[in-house]
N, C-alpha and C. Protein backbone atom coordinates (compact mmCIF):
# COMPACT_ATOMS: atom_id res chain seq x y z
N UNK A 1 -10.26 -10.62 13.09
CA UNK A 1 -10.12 -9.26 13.54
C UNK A 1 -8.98 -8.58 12.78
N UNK A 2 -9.28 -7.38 12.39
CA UNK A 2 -8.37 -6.24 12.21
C UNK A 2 -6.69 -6.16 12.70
N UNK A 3 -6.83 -6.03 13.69
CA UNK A 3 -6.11 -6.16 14.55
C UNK A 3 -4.93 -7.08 14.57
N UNK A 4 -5.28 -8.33 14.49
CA UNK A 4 -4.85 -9.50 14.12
C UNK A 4 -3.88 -10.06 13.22
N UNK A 5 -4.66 -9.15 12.21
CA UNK A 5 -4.22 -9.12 10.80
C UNK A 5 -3.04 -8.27 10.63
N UNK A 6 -3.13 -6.85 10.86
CA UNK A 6 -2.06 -6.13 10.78
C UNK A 6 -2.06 -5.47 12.11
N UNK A 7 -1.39 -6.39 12.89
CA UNK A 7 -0.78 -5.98 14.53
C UNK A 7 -0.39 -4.58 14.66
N UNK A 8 0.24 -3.78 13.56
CA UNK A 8 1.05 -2.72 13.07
C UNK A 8 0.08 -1.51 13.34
N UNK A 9 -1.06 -1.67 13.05
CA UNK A 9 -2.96 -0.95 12.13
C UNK A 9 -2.82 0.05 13.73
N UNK A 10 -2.69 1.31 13.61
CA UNK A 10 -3.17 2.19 14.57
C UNK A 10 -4.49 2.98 14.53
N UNK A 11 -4.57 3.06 13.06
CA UNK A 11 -6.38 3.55 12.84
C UNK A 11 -6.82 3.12 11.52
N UNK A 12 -8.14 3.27 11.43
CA UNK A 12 -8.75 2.61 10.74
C UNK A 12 -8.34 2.42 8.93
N UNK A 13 -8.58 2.04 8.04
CA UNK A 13 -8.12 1.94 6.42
C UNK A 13 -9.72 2.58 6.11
N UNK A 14 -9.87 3.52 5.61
CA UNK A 14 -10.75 3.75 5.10
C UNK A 14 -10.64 3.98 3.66
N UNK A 15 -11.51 3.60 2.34
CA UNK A 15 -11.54 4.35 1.20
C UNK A 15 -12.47 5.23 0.84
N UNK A 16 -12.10 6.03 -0.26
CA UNK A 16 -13.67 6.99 -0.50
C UNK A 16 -13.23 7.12 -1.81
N UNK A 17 -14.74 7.48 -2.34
CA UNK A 17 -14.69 8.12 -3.97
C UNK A 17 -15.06 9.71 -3.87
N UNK A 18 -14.87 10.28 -4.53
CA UNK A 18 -15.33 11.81 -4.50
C UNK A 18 -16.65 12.21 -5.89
N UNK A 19 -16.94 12.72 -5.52
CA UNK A 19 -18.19 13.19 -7.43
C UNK A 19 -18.07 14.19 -7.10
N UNK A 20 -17.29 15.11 -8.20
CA UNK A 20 -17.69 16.69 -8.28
C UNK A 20 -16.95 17.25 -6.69
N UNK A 21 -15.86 17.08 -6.21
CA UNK A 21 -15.28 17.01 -5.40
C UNK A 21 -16.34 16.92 -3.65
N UNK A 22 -17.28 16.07 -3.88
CA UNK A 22 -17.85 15.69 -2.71
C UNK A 22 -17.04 14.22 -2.11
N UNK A 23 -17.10 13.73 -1.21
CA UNK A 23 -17.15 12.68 -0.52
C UNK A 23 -18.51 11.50 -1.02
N UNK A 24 -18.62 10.91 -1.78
CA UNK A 24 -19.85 10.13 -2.41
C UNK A 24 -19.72 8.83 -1.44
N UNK A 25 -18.50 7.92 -1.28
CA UNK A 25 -18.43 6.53 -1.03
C UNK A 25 -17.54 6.73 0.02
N UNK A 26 -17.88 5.47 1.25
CA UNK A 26 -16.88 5.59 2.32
C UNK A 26 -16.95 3.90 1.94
N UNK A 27 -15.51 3.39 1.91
CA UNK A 27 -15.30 1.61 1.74
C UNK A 27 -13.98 1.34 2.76
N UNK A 28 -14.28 0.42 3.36
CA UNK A 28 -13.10 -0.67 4.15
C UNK A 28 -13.07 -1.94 3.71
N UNK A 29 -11.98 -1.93 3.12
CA UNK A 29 -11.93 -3.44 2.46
C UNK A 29 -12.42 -4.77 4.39
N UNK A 30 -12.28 -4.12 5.14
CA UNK A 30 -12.71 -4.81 6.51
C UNK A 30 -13.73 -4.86 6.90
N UNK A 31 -14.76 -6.02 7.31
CA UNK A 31 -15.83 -5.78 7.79
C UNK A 31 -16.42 -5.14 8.48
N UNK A 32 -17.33 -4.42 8.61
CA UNK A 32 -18.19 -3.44 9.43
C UNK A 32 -19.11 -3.84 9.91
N UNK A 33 -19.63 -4.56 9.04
CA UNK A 33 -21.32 -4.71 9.24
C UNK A 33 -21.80 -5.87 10.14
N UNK A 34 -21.00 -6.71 10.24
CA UNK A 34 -20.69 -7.75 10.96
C UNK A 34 -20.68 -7.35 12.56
N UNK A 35 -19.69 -6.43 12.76
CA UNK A 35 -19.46 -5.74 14.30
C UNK A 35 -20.80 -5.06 14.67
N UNK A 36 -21.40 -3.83 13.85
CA UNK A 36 -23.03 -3.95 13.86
C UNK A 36 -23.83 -4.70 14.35
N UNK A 37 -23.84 -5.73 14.01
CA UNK A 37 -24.72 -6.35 14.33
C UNK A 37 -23.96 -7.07 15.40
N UNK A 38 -22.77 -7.28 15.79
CA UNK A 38 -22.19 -7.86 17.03
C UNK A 38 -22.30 -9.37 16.65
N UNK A 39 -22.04 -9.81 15.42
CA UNK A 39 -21.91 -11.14 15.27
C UNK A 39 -20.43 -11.23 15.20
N UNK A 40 -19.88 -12.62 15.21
CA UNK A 40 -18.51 -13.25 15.10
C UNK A 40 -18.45 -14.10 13.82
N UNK A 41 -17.48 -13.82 12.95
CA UNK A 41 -17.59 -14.43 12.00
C UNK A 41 -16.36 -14.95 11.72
N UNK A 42 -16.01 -16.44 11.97
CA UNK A 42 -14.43 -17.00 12.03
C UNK A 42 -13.76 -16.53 10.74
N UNK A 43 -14.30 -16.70 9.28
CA UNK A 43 -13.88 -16.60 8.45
C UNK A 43 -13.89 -14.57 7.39
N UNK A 44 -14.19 -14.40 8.51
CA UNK A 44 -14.15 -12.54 8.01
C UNK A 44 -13.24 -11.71 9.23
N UNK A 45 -12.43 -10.58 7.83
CA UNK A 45 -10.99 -9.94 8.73
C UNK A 45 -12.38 -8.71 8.99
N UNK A 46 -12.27 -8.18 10.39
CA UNK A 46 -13.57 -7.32 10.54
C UNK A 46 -12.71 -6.54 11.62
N UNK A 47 -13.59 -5.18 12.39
CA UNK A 47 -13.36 -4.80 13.34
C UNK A 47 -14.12 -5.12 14.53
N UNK A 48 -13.37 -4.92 15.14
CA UNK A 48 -14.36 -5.16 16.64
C UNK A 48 -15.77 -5.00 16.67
N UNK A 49 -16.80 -5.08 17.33
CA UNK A 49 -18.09 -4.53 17.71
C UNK A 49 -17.91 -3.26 17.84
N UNK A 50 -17.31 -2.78 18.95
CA UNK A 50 -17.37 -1.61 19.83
C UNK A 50 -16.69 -0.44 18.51
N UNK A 51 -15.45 -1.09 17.90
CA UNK A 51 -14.71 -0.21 17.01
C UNK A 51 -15.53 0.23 15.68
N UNK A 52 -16.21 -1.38 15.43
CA UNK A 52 -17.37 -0.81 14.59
C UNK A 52 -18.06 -0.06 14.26
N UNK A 53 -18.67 -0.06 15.61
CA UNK A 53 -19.93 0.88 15.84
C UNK A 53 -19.43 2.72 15.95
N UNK A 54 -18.20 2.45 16.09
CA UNK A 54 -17.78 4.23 16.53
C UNK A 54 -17.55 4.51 15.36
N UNK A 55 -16.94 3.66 14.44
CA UNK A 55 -16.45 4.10 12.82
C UNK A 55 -17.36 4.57 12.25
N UNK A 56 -18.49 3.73 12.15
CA UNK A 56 -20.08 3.52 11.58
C UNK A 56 -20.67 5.07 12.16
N UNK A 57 -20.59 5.91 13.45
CA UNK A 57 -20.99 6.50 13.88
C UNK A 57 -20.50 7.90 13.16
N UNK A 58 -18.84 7.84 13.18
CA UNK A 58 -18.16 9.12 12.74
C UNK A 58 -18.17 8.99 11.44
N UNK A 59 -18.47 7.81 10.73
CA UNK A 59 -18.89 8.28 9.02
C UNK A 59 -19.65 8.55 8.93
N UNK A 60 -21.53 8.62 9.33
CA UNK A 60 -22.43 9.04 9.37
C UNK A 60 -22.58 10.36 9.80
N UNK A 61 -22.11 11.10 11.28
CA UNK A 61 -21.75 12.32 11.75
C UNK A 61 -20.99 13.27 10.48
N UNK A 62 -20.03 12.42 9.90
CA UNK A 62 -19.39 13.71 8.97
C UNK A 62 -20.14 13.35 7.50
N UNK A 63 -20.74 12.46 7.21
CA UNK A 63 -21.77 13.12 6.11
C UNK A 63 -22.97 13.47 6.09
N UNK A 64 -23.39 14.01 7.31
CA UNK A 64 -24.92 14.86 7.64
C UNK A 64 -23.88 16.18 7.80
N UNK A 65 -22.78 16.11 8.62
CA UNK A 65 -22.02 17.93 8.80
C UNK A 65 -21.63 18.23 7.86
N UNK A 66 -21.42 17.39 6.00
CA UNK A 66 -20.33 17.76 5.06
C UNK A 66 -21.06 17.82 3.63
């Protein structure tokens, strides 16, 4: 977990690339896809399920509004 890792972490690390000053790429060096699907994976730094799924939600929401 996230969390775990950097006790410190108040919101999420997100990266992005831009093209032509759009938003093209959203990256977390932290697992996502994992919480998605609500698996546990001992050996991956990830976010929660629940945290997952809301991240996953508000990056999708702001690139259909952007």
């Amino acid at each position: 977990m996230v969390k775990q890792a950097k006790p410190d972490l108040n919101t999420p690390e997100l990266e992005g690339i831009t093209l032509s000053g759009a938003l093209a790429v959203v990256y977390s060096k932290y697992d996502l896809g994992c919480g998605w699907e609500e698996q546990i994976h001992p050996y991956s730094k990830g976010y929660a399920s629940q945290d997952a799924l809301k991240l996953g939600m508000n990056t999708l929401v702001y690139a259909m509004t952007h």
